[in-house]
PDB file of N, CA and C in Angstrom:
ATOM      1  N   UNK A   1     114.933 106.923  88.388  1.00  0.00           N
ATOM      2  CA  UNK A   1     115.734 105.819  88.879  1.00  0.00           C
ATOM      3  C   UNK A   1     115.878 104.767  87.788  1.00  0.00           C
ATOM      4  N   UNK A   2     117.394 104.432  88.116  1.00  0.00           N
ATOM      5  CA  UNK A   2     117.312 102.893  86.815  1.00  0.00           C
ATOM      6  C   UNK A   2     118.215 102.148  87.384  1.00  0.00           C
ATOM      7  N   UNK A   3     118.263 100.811  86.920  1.00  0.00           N
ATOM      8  CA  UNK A   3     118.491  99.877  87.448  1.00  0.00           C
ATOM      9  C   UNK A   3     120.476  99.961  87.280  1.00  0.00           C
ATOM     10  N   UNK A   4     120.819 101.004  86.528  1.00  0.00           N
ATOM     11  CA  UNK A   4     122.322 101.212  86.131  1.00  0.00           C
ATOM     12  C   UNK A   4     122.913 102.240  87.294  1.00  0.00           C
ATOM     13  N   UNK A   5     121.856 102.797  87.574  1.00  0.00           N
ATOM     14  CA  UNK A   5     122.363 103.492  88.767  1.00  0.00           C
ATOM     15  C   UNK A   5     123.112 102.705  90.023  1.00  0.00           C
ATOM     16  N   UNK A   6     124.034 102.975  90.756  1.00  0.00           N
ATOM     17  CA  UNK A   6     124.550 102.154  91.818  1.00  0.00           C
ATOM     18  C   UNK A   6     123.887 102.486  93.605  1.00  0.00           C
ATOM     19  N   UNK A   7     123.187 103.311  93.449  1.00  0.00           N
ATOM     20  CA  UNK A   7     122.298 103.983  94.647  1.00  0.00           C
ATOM     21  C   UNK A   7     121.283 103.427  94.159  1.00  0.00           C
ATOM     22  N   UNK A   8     120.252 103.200  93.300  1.00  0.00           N
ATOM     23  CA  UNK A   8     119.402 102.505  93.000  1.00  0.00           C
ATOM     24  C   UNK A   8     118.830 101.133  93.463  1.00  0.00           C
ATOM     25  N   UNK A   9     117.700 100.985  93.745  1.00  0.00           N
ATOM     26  CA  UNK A   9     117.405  99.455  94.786  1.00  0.00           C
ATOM     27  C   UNK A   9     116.067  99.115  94.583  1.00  0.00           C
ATOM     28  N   UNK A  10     115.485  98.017  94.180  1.00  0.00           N
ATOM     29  CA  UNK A  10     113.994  97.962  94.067  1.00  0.00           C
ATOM     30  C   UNK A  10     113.309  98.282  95.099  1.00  0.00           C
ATOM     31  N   UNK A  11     113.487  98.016  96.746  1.00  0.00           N
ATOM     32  CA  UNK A  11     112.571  98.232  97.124  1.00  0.00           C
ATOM     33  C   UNK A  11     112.347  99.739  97.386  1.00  0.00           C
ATOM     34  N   UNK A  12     113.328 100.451  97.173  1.00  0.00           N
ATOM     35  CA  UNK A  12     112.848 102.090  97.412  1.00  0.00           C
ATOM     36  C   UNK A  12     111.857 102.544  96.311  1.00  0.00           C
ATOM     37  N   UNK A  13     111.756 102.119  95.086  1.00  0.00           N
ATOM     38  CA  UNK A  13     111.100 102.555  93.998  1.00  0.00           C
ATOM     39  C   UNK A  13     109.599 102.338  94.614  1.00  0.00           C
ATOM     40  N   UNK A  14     109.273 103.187  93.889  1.00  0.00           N
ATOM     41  CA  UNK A  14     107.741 104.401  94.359  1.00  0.00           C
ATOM     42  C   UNK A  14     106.457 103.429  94.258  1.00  0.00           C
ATOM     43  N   UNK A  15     105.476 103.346  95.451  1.00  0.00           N
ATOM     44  CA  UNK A  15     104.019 102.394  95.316  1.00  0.00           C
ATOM     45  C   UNK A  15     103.125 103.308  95.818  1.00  0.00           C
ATOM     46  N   UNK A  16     101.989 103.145  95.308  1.00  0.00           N
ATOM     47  CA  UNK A  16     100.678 103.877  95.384  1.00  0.00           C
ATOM     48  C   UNK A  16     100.122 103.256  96.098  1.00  0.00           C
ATOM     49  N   UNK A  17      99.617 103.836  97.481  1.00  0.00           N
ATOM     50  CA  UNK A  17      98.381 103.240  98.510  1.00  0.00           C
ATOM     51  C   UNK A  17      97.243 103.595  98.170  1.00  0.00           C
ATOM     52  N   UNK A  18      96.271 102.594  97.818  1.00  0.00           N
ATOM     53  CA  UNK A  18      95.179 102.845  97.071  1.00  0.00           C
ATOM     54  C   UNK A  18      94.053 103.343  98.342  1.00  0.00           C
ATOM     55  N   UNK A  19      94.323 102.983  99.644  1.00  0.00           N
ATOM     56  CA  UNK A  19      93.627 103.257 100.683  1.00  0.00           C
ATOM     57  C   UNK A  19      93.960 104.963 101.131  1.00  0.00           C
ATOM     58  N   UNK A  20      95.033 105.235 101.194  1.00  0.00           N
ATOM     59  CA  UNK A  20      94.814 106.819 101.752  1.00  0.00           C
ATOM     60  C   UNK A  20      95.936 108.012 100.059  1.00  0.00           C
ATOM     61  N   UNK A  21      96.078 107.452  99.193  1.00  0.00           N
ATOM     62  CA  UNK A  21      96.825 107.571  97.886  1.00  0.00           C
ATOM     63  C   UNK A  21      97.728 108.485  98.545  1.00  0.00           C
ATOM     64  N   UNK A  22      98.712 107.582  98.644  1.00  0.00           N
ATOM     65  CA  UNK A  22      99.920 108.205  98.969  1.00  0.00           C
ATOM     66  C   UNK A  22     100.867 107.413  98.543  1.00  0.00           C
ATOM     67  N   UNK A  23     102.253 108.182  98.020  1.00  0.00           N
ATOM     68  CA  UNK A  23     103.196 107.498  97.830  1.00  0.00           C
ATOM     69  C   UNK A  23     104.364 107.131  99.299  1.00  0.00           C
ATOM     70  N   UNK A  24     104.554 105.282  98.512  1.00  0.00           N
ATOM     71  CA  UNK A  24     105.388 105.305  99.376  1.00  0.00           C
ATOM     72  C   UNK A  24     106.679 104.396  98.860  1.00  0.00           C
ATOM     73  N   UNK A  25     107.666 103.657  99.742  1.00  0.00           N
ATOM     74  CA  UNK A  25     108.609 103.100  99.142  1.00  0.00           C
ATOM     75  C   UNK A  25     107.818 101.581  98.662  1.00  0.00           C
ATOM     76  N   UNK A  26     108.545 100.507  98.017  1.00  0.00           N
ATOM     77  CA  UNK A  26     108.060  98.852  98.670  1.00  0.00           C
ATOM     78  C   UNK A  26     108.468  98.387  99.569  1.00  0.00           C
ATOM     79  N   UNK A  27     109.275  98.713 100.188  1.00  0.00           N
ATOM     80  CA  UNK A  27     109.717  98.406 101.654  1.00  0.00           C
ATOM     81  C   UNK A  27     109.040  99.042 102.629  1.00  0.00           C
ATOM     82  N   UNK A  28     107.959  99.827 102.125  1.00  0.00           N
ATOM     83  CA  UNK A  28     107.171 100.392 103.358  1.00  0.00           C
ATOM     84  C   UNK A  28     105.604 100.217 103.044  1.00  0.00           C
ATOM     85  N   UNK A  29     105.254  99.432 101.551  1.00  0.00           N
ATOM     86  CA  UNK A  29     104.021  98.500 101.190  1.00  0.00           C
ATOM     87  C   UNK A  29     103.946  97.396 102.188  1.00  0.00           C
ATOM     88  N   UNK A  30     102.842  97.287 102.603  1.00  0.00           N
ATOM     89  CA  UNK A  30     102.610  96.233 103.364  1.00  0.00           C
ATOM     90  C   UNK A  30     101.933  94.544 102.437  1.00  0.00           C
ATOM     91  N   UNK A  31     101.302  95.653 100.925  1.00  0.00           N
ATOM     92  CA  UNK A  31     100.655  94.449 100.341  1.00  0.00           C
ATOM     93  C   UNK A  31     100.836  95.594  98.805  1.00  0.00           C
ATOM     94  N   UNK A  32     101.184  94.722  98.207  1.00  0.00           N
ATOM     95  CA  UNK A  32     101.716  95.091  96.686  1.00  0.00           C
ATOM     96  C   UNK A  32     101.271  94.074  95.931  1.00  0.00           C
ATOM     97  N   UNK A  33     100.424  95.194  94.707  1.00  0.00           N
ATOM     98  CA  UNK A  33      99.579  94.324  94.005  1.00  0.00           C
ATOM     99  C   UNK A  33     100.702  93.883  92.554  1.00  0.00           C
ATOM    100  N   UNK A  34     100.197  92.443  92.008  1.00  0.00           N
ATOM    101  CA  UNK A  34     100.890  92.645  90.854  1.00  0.00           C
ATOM    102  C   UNK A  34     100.264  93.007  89.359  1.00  0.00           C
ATOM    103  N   UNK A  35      99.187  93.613  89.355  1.00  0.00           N
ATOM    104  CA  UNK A  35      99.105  93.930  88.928  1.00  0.00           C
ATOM    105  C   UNK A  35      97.583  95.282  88.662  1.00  0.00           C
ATOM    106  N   UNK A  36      97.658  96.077  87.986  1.00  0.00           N
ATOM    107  CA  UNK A  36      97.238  97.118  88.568  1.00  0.00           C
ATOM    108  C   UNK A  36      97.985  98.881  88.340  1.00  0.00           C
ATOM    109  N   UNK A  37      98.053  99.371  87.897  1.00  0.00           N
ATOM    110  CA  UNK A  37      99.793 100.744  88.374  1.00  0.00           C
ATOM    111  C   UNK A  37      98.783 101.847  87.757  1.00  0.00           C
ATOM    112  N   UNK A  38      99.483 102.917  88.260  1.00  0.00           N
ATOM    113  CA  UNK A  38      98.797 104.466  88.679  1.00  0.00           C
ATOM    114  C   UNK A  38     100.369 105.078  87.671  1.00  0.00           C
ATOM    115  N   UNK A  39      99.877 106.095  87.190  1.00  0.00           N
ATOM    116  CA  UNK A  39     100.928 107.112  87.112  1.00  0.00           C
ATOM    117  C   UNK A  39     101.921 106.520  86.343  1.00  0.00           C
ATOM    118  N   UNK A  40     101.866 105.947  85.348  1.00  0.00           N
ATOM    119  CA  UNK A  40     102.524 105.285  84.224  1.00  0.00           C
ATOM    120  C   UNK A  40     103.851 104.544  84.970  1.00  0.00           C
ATOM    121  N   UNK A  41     103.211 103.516  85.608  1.00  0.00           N
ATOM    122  CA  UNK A  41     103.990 102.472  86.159  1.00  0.00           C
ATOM    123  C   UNK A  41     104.579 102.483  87.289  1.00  0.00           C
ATOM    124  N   UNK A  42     103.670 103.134  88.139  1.00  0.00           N
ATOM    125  CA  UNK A  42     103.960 103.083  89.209  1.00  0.00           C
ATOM    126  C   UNK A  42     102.728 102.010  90.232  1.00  0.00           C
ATOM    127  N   UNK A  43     103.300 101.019  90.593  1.00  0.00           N
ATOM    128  CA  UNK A  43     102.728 100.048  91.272  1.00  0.00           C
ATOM    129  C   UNK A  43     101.630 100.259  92.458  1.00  0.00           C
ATOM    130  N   UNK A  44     100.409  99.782  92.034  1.00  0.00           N
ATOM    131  CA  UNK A  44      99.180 100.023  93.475  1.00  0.00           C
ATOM    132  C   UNK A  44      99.891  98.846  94.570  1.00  0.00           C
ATOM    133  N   UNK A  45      99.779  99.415  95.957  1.00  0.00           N
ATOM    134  CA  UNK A  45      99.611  98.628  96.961  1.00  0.00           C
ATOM    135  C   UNK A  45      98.921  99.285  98.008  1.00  0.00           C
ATOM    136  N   UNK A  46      99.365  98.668  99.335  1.00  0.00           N
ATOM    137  CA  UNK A  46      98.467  99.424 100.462  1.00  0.00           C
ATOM    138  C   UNK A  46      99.347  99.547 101.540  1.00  0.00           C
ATOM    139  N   UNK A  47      99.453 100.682 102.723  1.00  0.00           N
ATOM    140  CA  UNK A  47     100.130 100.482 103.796  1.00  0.00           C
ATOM    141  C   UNK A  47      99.439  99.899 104.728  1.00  0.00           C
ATOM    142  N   UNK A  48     100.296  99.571 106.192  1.00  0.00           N
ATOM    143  CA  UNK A  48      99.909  98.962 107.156  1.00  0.00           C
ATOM    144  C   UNK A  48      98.527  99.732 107.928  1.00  0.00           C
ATOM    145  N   UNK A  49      98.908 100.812 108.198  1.00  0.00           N
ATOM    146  CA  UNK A  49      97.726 101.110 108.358  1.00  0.00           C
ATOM    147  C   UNK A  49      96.242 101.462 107.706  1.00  0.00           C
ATOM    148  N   UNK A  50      96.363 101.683 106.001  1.00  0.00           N
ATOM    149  CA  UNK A  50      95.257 101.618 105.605  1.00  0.00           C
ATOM    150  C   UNK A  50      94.754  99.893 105.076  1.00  0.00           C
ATOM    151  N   UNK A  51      95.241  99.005 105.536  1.00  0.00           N
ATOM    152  CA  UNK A  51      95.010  97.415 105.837  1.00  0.00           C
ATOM    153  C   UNK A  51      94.447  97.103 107.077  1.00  0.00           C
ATOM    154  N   UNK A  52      94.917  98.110 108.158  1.00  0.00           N
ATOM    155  CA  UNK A  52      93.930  97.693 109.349  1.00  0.00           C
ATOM    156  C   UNK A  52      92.610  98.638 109.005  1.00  0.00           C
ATOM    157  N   UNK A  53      92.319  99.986 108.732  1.00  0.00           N
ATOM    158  CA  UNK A  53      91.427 100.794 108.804  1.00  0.00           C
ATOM    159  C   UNK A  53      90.571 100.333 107.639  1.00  0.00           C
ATOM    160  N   UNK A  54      90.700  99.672 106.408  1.00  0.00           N
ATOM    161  CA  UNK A  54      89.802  98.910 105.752  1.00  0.00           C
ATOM    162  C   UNK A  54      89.434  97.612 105.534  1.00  0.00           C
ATOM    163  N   UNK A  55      87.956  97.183 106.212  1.00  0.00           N
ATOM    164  CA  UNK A  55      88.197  95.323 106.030  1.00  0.00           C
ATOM    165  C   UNK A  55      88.380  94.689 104.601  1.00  0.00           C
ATOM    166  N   UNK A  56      88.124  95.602 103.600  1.00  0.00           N
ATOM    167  CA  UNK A  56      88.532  94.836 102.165  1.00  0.00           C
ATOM    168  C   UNK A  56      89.706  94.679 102.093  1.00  0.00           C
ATOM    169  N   UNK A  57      90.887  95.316 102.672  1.00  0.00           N
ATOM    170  CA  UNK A  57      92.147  95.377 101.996  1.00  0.00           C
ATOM    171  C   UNK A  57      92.624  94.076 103.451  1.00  0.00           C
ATOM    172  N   UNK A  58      92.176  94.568 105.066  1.00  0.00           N
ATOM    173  CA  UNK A  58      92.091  93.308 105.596  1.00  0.00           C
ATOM    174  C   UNK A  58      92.321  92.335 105.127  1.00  0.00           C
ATOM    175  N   UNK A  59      90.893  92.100 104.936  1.00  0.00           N
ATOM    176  CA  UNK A  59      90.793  90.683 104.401  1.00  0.00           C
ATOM    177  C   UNK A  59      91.635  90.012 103.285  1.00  0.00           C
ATOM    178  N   UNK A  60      92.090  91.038 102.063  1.00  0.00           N
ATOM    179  CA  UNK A  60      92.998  90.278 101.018  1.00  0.00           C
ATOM    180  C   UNK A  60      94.354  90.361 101.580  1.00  0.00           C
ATOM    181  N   UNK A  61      94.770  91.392 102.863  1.00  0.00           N
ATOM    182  CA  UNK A  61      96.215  90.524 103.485  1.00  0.00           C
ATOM    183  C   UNK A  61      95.540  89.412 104.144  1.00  0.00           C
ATOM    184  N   UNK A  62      94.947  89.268 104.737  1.00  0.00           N
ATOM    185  CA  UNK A  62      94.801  87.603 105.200  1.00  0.00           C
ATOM    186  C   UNK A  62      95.047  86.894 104.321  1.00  0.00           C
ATOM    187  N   UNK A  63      94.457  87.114 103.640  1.00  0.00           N
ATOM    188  CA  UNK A  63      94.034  85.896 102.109  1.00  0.00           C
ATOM    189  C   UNK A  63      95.590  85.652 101.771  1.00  0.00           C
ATOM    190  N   UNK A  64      96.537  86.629 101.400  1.00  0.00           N
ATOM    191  CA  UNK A  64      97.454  86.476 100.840  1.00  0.00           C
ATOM    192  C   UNK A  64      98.587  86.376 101.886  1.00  0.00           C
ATOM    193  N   UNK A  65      98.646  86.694 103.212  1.00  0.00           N
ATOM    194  CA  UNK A  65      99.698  85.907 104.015  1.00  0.00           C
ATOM    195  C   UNK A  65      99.262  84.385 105.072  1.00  0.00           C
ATOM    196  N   UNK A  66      98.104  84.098 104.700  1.00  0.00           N
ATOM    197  CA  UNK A  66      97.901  82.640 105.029  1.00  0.00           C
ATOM    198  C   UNK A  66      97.605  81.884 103.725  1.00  0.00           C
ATOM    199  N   UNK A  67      97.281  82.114 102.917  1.00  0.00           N
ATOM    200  CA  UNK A  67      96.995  81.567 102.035  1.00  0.00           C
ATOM    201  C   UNK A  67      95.667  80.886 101.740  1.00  0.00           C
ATOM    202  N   UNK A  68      94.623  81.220 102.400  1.00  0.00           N
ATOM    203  CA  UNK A  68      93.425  80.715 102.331  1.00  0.00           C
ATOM    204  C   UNK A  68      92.727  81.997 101.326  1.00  0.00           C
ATOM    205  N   UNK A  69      92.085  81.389 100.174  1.00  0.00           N
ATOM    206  CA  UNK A  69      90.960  81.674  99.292  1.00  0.00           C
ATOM    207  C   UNK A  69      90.058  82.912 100.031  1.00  0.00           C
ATOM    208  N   UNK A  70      90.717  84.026  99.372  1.00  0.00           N
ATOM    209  CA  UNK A  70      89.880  85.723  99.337  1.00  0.00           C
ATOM    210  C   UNK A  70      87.852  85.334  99.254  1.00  0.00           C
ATOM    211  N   UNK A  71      87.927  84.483  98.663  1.00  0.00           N
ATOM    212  CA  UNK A  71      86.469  84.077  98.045  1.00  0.00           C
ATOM    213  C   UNK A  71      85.660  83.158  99.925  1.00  0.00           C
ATOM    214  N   UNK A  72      86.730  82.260  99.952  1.00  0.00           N
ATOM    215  CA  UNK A  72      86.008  81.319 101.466  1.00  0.00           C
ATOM    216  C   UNK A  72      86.176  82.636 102.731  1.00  0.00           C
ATOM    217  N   UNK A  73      86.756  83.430 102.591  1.00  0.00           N
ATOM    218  CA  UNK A  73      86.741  84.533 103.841  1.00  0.00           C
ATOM    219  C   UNK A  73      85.476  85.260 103.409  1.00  0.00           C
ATOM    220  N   UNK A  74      85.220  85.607 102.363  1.00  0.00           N
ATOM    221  CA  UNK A  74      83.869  86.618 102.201  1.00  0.00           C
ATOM    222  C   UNK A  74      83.001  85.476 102.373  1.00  0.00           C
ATOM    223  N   UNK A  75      82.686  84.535 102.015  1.00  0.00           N
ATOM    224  CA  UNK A  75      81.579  83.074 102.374  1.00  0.00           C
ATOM    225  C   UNK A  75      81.781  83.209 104.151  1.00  0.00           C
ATOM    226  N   UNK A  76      82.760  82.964 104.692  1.00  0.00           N
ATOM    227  CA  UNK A  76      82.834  83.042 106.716  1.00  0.00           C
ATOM    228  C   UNK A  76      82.666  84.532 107.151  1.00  0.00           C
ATOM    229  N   UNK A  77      82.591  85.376 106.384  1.00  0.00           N
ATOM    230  CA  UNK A  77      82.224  86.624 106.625  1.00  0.00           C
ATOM    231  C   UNK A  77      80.441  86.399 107.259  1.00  0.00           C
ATOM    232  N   UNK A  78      79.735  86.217 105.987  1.00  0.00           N
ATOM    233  CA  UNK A  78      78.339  86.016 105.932  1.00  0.00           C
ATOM    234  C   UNK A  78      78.334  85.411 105.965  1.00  0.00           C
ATOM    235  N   UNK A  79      78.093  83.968 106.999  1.00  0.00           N
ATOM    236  CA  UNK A  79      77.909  83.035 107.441  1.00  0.00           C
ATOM    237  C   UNK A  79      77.314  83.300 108.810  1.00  0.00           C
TER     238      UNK A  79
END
């Protein structure tokens, strides 16, 4: 795929779920890392369901769709 192509679209281009490694689109990443890539540039993220089935990846969508500090959730974790 390239960006000269006219069928071509970012979010279809290819992401790695680091929770069950599977490819998928970015429109079907639930959390896309920026940085990080598998397979000579192909982008790590995670799907929806391996975000509920692991509390690490959990917890960094929390972190990153409320915006509260990855670091103060592991501190209210063990608390």
């Amino acid at each position: 795929m390239n960006a000269c192509n006219p069928i071509y679209h970012p979010s279809l281009s290819p992401v790695y779920c680091i929770g069950c490694s599977t490819q998928m689109t970015r429109e079907q990443s639930k959390l896309l890392f920026r940085t990080g890539y598998v397979r000579v540039g192909m982008p790590l993220g995670a799907c929806e369901s391996c975000i509920e089935k692991y509390e690490k990846l959990s917890m960094l969508w929390t972190s990153v769709s409320t915006g509260t500090s990855y670091d103060l959730l592991l501190i209210e974790k063990h608390a």
